[in-house]
Protein backbone atom coordinates (compact mmCIF):
# COMPACT_ATOMS: atom_id res chain seq x y z
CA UNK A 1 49.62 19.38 -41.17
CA UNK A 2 47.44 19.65 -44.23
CA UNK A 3 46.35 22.98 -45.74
CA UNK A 4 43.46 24.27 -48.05
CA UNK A 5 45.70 25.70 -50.84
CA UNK A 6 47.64 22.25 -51.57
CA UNK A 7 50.83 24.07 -51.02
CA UNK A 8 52.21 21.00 -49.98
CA UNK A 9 52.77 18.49 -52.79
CA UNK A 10 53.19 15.34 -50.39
CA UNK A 11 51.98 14.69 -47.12
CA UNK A 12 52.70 11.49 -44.71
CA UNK A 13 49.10 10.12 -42.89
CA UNK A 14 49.51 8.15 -39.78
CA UNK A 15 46.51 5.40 -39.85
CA UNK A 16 46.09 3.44 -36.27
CA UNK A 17 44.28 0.29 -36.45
CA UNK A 18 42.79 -1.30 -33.45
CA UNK A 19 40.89 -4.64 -33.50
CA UNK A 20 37.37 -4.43 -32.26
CA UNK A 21 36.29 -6.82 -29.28
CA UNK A 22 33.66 -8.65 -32.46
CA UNK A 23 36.56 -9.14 -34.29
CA UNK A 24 36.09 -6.46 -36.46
CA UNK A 25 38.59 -3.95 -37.37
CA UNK A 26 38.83 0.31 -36.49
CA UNK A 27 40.82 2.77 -38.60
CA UNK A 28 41.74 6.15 -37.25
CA UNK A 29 44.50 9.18 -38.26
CA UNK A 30 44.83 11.56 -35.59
CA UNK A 31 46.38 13.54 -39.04
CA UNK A 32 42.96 13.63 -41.08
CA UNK A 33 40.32 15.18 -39.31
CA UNK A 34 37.42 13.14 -39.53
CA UNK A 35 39.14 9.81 -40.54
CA UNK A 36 37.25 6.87 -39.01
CA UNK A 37 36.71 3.75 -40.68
CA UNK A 38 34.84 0.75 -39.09
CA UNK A 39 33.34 -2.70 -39.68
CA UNK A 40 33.06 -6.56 -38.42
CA UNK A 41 35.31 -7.23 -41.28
CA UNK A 42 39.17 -6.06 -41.29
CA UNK A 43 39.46 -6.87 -45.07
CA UNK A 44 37.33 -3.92 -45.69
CA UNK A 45 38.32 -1.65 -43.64
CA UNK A 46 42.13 -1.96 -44.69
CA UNK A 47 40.66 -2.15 -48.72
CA UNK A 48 38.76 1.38 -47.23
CA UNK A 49 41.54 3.03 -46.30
CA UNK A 50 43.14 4.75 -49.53
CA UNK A 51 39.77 5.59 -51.11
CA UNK A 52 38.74 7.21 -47.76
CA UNK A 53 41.78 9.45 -47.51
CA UNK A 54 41.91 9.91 -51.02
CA UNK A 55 38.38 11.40 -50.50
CA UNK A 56 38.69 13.98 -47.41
CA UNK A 57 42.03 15.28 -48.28
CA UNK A 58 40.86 15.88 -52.25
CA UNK A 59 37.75 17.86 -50.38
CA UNK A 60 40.09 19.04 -47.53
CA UNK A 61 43.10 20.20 -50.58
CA UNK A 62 40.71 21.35 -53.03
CA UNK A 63 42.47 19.14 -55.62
CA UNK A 64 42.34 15.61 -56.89
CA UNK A 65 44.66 13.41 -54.19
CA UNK A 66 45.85 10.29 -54.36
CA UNK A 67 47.38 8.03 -51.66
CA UNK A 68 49.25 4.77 -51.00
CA UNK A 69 50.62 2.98 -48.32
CA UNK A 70 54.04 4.08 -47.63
CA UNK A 71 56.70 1.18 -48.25
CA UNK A 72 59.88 1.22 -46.62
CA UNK A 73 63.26 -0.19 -47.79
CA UNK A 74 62.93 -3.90 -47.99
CA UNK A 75 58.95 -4.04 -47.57
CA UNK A 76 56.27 -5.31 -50.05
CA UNK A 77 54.07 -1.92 -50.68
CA UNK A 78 51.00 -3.95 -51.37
CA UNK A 79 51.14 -6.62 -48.88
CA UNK A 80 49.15 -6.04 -45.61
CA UNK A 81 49.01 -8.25 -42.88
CA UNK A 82 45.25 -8.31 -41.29
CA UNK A 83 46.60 -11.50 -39.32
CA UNK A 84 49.02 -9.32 -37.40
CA UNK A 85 46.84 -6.56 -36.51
CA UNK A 86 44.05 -8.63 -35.71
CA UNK A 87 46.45 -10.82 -33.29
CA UNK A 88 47.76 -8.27 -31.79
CA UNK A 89 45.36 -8.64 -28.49
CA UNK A 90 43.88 -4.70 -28.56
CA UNK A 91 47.50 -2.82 -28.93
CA UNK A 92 47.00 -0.61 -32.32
CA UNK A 93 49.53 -0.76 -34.98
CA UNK A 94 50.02 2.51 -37.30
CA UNK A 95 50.69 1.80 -40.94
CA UNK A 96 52.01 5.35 -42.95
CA UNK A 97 50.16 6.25 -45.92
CA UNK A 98 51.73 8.82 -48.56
CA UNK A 99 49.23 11.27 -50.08
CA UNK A 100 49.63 14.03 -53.06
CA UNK A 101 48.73 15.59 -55.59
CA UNK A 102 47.45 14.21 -58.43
């Protein structure tokens, strides 16, 4: 999906988040190579996310990235529910991020 040269300007990241048994929190993108984030507490990992891609795909791209959570129609961008993940009784729940060039 991603390339070294950048040529794509956007790209859309996948991120899976699974509770942990300790009630801690796991972040993983099947679409970043090498994307793990985890800790005891979900607040951290969900405030890790951006930086983290941000990060491997600026390394990855060559270029300075930035990313966001993707919105959709009708949906606060910034508002992320760590209640509903973390209820969800070990079933992940994928959240899309939007990365590109900066």
């Amino acid at each position: 999906m991603f390339s070294k040269d950048a040529s794509s300007r956007f790209a859309k990241v996948v991120v899976t988040f699974e509770p942990r048994e300790d009630g801690g929190l796991r972040a993983y993108s099947k679409d970043v190579p090498g994307f793990v984030l985890s800790n005891s507490d979900p607040e951290k990992v969900i405030e890790g996310v951006v930086p983290a891609l941000e990060f491997i795909l600026s390394k990855t791209w060559g270029v300075e990235v930035e990313a966001a959570i993707l919105s959709h129609i009708g949906e606060n961008g910034s508002a992320f529910d760590c209640e509903e993940i973390l209820s969800s009784h070990d079933t992940p729940i994928a959240r899309e991020y939007v990365a590109h060039v900066a």
